[in-house]
Protein backbone atom coordinates (compact mmCIF):
# COMPACT_ATOMS: atom_id res chain seq x y z
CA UNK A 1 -14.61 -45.79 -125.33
CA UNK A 2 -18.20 -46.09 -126.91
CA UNK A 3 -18.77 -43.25 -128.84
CA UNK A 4 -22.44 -41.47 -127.78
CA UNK A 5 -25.00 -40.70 -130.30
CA UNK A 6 -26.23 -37.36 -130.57
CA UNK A 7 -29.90 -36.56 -130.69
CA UNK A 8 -31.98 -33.90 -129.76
CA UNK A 9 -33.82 -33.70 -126.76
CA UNK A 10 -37.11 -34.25 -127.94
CA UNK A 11 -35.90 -37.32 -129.76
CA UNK A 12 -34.12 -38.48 -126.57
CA UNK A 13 -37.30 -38.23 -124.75
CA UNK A 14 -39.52 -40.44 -127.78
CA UNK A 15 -36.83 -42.72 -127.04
CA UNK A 16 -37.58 -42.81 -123.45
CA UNK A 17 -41.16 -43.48 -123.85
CA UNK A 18 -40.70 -46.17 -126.42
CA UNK A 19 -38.33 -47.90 -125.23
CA UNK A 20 -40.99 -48.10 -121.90
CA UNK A 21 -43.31 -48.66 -124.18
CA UNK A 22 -45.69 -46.08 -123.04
CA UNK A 23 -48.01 -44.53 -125.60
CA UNK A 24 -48.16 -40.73 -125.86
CA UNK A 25 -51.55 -40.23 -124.38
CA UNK A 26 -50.25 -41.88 -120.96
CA UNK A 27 -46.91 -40.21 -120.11
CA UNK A 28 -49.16 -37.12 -121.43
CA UNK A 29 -51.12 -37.75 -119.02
CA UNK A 30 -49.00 -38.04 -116.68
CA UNK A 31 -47.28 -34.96 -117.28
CA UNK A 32 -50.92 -33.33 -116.82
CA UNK A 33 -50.48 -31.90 -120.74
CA UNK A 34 -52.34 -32.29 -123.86
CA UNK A 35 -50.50 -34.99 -125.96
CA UNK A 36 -50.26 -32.74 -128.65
CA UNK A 37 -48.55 -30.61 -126.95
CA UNK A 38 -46.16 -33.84 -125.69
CA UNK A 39 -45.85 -34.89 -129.30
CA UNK A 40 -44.66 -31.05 -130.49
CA UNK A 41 -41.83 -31.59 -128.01
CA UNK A 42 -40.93 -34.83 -128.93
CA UNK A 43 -40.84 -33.27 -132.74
CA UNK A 44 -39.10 -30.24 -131.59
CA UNK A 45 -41.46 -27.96 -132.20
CA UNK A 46 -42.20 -26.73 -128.65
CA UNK A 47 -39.98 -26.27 -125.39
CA UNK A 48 -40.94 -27.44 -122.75
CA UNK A 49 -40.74 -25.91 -119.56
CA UNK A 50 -39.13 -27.03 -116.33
CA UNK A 51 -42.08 -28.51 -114.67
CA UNK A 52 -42.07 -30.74 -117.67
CA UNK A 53 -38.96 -31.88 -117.48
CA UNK A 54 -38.77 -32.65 -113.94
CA UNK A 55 -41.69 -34.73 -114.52
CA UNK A 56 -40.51 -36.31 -117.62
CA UNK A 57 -37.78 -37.45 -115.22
CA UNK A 58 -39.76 -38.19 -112.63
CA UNK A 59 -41.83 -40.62 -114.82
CA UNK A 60 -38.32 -42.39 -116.34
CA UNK A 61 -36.44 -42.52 -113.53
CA UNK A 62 -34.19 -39.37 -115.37
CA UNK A 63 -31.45 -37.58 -113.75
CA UNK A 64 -33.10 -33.80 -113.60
CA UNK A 65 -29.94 -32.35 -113.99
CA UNK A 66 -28.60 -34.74 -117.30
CA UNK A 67 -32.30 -33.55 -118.70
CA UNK A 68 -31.91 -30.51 -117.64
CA UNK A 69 -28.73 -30.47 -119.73
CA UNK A 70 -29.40 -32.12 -122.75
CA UNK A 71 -32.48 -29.51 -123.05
CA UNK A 72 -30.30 -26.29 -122.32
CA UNK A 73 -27.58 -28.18 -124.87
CA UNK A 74 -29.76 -28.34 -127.46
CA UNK A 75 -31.19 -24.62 -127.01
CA UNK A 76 -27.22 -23.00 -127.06
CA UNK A 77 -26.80 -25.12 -130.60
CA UNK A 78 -30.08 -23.95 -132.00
CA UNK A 79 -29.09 -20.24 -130.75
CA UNK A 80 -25.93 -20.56 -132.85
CA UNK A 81 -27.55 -21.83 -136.23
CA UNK A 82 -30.19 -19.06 -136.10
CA UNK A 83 -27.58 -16.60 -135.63
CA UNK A 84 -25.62 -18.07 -138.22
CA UNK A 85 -22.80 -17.81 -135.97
CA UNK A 86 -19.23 -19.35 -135.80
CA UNK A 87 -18.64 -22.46 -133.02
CA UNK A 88 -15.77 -19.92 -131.88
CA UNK A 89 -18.46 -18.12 -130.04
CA UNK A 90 -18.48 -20.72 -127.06
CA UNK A 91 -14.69 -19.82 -126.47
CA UNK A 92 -16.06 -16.53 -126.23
CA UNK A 93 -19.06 -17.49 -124.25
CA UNK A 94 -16.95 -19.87 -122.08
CA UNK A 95 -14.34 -16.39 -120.72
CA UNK A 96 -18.06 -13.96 -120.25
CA UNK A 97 -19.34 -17.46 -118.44
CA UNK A 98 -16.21 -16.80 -115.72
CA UNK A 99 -15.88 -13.50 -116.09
CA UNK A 100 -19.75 -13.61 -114.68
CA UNK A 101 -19.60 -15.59 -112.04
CA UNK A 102 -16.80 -13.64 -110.47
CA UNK A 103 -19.25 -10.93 -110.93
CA UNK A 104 -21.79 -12.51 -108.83
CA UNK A 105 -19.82 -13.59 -106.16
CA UNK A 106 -18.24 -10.44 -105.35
CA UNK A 107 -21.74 -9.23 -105.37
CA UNK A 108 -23.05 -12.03 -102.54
């Protein structure tokens, strides 16, 4: 089994638009954004917002839900470092995840 490298999302999304070889100021464009805003989010230094990423997967034929993911993946490991907290805080995080859901259900 190929082992997948791990990148950030913003880096996974300059990798996307290279590899189509689209310049910034196009899929920018696209998007309807300024590119410097598109190039902070390829850098990491801004988050972009839904509408963004359904259009980033619009534009390369992305699975919304994979983006979706690898976007709300990076934000949970970001969480942790500026919390300086342990990796034993997803077990945690894993029993409130259940714990909620029953919550909601018995709430529908």
């Amino acid at each position: 089994m190929k082992k997948q490298k791990l990148i950030t999302f913003g880096e996974y999304i300059r990798n996307l638009r290279e590899e189509a070889e689209l310049p910034l100021r196009k899929v920018a464009a696209q998007l309807d954004i300024d590119p410097s805003l598109l190039g902070r989010i390829e850098r990491n230094d801004r988050q972009p917002t839904k509408e963004i990423i359904a259009g980033i997967a619009r534009i390369f034929n992305q699975d919304f839900k994979k983006l979706s993911d690898e976007y709300l993946s990076d934000q949970i490991a970001y969480k942790i470092i500026n919390e300086n907290a342990d990796i034993e805080i997803l077990k945690v995080a894993e029993k409130k995840i259940e714990y909620l859901k029953q919550k909601i259900i018995k709430h529908i």
